[in-house]
C-alpha atoms as a PDB file:
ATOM      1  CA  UNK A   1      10.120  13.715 -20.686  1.00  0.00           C
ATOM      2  CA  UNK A   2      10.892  10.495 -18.371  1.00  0.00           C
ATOM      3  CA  UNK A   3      13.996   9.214 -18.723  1.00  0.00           C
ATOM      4  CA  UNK A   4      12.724   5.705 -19.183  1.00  0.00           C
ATOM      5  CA  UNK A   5       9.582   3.325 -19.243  1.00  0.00           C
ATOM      6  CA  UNK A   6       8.766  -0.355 -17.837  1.00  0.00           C
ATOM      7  CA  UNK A   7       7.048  -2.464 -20.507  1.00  0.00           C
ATOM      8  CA  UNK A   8       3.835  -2.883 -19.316  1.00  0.00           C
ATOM      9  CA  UNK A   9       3.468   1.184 -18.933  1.00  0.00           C
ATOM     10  CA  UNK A  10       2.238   1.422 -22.774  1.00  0.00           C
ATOM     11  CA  UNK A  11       1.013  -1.661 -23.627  1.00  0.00           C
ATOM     12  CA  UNK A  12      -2.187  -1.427 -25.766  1.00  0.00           C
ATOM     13  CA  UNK A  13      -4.699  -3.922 -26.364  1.00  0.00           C
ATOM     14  CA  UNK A  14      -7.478  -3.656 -28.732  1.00  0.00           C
ATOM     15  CA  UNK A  15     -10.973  -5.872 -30.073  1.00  0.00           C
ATOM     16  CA  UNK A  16     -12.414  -6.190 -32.888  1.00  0.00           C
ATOM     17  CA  UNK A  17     -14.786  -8.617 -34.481  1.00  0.00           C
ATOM     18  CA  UNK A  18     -14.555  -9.794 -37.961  1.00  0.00           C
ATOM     19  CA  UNK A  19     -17.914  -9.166 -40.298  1.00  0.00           C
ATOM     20  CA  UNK A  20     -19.102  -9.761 -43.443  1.00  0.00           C
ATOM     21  CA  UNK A  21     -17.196  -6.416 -44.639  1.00  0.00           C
ATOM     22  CA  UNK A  22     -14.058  -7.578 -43.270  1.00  0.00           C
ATOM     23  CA  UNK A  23     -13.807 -10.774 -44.948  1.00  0.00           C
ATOM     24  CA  UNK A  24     -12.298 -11.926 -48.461  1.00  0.00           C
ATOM     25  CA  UNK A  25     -13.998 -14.522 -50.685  1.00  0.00           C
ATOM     26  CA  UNK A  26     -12.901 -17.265 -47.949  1.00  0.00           C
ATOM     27  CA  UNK A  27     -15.257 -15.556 -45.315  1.00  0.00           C
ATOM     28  CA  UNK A  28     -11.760 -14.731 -43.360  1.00  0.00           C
ATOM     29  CA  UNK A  29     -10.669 -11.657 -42.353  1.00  0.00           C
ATOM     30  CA  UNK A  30      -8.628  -9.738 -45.384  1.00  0.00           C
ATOM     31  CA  UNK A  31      -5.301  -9.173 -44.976  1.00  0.00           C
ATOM     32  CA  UNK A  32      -4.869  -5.177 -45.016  1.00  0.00           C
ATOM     33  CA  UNK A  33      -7.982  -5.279 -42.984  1.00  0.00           C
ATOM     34  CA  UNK A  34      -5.904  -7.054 -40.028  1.00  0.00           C
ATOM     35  CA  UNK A  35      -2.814  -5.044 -40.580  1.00  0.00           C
ATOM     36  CA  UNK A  36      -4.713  -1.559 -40.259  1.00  0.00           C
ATOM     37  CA  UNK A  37      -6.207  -2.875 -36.839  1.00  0.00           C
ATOM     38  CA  UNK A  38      -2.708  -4.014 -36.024  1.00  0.00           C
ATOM     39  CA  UNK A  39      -0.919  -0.307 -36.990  1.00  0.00           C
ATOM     40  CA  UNK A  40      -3.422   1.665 -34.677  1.00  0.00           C
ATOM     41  CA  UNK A  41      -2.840  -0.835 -31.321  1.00  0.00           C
ATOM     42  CA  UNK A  42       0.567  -0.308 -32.426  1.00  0.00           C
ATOM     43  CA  UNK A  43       0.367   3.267 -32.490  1.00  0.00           C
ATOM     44  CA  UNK A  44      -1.210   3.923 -29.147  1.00  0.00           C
ATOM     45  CA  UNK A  45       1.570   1.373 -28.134  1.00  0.00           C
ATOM     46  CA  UNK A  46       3.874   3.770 -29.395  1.00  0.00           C
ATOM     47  CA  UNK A  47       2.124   7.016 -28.383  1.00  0.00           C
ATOM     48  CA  UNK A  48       2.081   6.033 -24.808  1.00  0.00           C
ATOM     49  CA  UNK A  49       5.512   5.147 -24.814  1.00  0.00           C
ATOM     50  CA  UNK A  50       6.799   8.363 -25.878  1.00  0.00           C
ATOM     51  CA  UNK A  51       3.433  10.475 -25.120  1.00  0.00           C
ATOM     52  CA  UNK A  52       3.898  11.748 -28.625  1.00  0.00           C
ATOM     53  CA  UNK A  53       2.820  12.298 -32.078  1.00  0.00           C
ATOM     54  CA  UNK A  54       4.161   8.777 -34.132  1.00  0.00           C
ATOM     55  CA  UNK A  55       4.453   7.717 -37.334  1.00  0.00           C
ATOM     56  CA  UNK A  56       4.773   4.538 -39.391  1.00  0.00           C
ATOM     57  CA  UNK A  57       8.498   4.165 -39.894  1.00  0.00           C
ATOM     58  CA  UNK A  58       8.578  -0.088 -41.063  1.00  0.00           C
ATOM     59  CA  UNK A  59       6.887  -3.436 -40.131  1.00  0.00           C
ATOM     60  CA  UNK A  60       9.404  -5.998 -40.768  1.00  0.00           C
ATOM     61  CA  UNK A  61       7.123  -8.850 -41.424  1.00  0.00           C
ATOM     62  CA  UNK A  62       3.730 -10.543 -40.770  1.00  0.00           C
ATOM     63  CA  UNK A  63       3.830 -13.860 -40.333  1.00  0.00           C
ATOM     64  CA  UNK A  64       0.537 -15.227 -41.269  1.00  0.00           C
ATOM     65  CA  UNK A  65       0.272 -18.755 -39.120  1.00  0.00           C
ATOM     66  CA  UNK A  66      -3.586 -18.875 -39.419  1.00  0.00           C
ATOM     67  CA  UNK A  67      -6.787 -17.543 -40.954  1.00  0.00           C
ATOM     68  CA  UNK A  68      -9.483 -15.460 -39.005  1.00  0.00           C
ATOM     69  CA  UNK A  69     -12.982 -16.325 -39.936  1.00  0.00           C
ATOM     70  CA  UNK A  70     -15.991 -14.337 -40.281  1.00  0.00           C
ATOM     71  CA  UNK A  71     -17.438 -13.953 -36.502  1.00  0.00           C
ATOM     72  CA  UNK A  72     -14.252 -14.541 -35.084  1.00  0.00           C
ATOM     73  CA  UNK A  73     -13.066 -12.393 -31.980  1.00  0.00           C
ATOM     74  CA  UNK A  74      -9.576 -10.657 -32.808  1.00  0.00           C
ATOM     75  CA  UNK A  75      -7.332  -9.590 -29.943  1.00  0.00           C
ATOM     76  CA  UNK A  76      -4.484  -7.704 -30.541  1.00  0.00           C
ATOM     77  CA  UNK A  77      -1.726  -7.041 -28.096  1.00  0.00           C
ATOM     78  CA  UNK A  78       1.249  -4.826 -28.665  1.00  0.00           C
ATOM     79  CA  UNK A  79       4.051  -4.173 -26.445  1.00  0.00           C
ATOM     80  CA  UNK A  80       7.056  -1.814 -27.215  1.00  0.00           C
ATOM     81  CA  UNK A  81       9.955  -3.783 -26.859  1.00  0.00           C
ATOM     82  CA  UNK A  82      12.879  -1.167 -27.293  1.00  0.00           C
ATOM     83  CA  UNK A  83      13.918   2.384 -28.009  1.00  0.00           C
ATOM     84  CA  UNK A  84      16.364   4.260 -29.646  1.00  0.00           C
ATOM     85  CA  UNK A  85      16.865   7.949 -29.962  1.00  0.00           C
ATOM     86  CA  UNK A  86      13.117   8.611 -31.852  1.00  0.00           C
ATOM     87  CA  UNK A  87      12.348   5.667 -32.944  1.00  0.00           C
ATOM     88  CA  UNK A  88      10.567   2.589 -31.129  1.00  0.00           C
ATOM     89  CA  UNK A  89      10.194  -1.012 -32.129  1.00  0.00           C
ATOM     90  CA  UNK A  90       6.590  -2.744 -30.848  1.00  0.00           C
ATOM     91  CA  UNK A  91       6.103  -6.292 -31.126  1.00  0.00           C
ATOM     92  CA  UNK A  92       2.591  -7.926 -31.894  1.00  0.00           C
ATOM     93  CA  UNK A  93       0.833 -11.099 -31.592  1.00  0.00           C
ATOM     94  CA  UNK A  94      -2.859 -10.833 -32.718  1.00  0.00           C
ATOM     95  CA  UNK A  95      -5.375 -13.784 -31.371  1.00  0.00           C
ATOM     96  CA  UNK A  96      -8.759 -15.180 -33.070  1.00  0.00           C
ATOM     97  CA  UNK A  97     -11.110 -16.351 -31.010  1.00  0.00           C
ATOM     98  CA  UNK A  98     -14.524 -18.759 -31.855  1.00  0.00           C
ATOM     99  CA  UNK A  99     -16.820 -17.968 -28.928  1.00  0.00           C
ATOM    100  CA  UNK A 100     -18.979 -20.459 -29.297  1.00  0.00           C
ATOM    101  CA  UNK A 101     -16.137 -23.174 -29.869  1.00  0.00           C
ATOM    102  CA  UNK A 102     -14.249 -21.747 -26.782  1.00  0.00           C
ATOM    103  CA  UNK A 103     -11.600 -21.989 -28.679  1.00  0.00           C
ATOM    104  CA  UNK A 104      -8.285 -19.158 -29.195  1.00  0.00           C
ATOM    105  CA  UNK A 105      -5.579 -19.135 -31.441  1.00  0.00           C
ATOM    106  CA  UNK A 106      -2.635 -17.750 -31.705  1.00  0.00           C
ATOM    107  CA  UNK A 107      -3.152 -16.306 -35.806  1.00  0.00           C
ATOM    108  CA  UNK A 108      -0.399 -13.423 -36.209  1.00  0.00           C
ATOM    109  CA  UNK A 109       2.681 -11.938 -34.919  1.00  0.00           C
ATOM    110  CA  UNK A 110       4.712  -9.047 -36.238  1.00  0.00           C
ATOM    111  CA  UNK A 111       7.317  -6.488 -35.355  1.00  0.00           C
ATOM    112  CA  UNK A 112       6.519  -2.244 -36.071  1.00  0.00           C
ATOM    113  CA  UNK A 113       8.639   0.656 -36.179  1.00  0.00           C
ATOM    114  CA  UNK A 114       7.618   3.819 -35.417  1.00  0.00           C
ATOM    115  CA  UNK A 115       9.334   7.256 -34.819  1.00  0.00           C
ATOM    116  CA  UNK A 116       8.105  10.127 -32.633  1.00  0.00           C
ATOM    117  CA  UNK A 117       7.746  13.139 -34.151  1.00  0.00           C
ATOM    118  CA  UNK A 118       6.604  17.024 -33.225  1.00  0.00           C
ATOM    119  CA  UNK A 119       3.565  18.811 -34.769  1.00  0.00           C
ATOM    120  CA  UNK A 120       5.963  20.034 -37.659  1.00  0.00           C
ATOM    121  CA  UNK A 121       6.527  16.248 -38.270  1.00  0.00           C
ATOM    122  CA  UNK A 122      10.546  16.480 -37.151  1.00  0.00           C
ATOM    123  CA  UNK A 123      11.484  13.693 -35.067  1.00  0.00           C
ATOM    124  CA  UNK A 124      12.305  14.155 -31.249  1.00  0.00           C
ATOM    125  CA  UNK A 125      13.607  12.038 -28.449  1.00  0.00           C
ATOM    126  CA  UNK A 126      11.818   8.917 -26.551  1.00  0.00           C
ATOM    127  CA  UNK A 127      12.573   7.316 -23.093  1.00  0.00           C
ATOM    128  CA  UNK A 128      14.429   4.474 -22.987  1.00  0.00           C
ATOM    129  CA  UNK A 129      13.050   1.264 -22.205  1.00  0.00           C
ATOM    130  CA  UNK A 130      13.481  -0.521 -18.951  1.00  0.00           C
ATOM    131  CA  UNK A 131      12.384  -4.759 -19.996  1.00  0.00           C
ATOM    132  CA  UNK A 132      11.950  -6.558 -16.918  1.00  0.00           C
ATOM    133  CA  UNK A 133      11.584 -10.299 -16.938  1.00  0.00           C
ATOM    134  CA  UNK A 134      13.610 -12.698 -19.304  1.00  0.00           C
ATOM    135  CA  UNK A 135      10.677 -12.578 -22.364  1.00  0.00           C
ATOM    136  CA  UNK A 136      10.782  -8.811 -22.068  1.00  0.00           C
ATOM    137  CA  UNK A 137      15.007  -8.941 -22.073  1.00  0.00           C
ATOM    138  CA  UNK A 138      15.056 -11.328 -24.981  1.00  0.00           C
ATOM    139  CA  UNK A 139      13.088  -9.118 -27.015  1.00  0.00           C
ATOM    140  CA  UNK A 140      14.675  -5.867 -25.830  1.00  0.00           C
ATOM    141  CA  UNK A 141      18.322  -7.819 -26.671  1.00  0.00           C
ATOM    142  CA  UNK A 142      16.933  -9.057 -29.858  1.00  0.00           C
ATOM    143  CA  UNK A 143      15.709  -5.451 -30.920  1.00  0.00           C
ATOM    144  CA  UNK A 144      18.800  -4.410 -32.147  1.00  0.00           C
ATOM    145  CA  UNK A 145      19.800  -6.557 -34.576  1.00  0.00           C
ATOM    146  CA  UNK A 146      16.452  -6.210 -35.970  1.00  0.00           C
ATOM    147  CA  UNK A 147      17.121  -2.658 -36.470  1.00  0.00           C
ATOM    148  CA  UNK A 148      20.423  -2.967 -37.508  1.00  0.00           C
ATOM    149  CA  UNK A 149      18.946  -5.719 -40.639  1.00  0.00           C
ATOM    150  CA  UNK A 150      16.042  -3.202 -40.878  1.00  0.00           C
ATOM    151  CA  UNK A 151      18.732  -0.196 -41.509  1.00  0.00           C
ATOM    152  CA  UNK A 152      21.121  -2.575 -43.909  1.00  0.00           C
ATOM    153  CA  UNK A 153      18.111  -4.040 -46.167  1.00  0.00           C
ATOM    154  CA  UNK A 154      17.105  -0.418 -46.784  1.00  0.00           C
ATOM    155  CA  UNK A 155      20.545   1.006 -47.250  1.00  0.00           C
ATOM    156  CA  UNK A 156      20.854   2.709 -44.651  1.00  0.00           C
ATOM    157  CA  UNK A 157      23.411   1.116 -42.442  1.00  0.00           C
ATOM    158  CA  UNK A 158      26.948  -0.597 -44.462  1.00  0.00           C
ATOM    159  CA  UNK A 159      26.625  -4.108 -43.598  1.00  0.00           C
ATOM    160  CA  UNK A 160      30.068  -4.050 -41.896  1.00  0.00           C
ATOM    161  CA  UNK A 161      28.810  -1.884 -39.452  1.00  0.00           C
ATOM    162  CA  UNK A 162      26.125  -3.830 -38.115  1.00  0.00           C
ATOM    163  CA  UNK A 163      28.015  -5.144 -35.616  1.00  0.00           C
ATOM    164  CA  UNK A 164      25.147  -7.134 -33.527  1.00  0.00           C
ATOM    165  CA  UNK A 165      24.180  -8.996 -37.170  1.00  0.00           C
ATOM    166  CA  UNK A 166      27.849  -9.891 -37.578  1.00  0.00           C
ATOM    167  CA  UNK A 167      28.560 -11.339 -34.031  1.00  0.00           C
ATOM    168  CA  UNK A 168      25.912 -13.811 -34.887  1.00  0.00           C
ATOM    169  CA  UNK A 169      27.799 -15.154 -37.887  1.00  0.00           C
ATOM    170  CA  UNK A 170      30.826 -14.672 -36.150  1.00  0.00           C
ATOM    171  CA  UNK A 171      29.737 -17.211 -33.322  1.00  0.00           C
ATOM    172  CA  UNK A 172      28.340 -19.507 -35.727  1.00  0.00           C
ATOM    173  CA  UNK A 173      31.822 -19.749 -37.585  1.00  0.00           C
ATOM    174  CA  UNK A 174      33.540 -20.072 -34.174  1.00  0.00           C
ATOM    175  CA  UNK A 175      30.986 -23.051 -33.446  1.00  0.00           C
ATOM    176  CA  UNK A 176      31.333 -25.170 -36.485  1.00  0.00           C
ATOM    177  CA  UNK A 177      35.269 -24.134 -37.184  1.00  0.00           C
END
């Protein structure tokens, strides 16, 4: 296994377009629809990161800014952002774009978890990640306090000891005191 990755090594991009099957009522593109396109880009994300077997471990949120419509173009990036000892977070953003409009908008962005596992399903190690560039750093800094509040909301992790979560309270008190 290499020791550790560059970003851009397992990014995934993937393109779908939305039709009549895909749509709710609204003629737009259904929710779970979007968010089973975005867990396979995520995967092979994932699965080139670790050249692996992955599963599902969380997706923190989806953050629904617009609506796809039928015919629409959806592009869906992901990019890992950070590992840990199996597991790997991947950040999204998904893009919807009207052809004959010429027009693309920026619709969805989310954060998965996933965790590498063998053909028994046990989890193994995955190379760290090497960010380069300050967008790339942010999110690699920014990673762990997302997996510490991922790890305290499902009570896994004592609040106390999510140390990254507290030192941004801490310098908030230290700000306004």
């Amino acid at each position: 296994m290499t020791e550790k990755k560059y970003v851009r090594e397992s990014q995934a991009t993937m393109t779908e377009m939305v039709l009549p099957n895909d749509t709710n009522t609204l003629n737009n593109l259904m929710g779970g629809k979007l968010m089973h396109w975005m867990d396979i880009v995520a995967a092979i994300c994932a699965q080139r990161h670790c050249n692996n077997i992955v599963v599902t471990a969380s997706v923190d949120n989806i953050s629904f800014k617009n609506p796809i419509a039928l015919g629409n173009v959806v592009t869906l990036n992901a990019q890992i952002t950070r590992a840990f000892t199996t597991s790997m977070e991947i950040f999204l953003e998904v893009y919807a774009e009207d052809i004959p409009a010429n027009s693309k908008l920026l619709t969805h962005r989310a954060f998965f978890t996933f965790v590498a596992v063998d053909k028994s399903g046990r989890p193994v190690k995955v190379p760290e990640v090497t960010p380069v560039g300050k967008e790339e750093e942010e999110r690699y800094q920014g990673a762990l306090r997302r997996r510490q509040l991922r790890l305290v909301l499902a009570k896994r992790m004592d609040p106390q000891d999510a140390t990254e979560l507290k030192s941004l309270f801490d310098l908030e008190k230290s700000e306004n005191g």
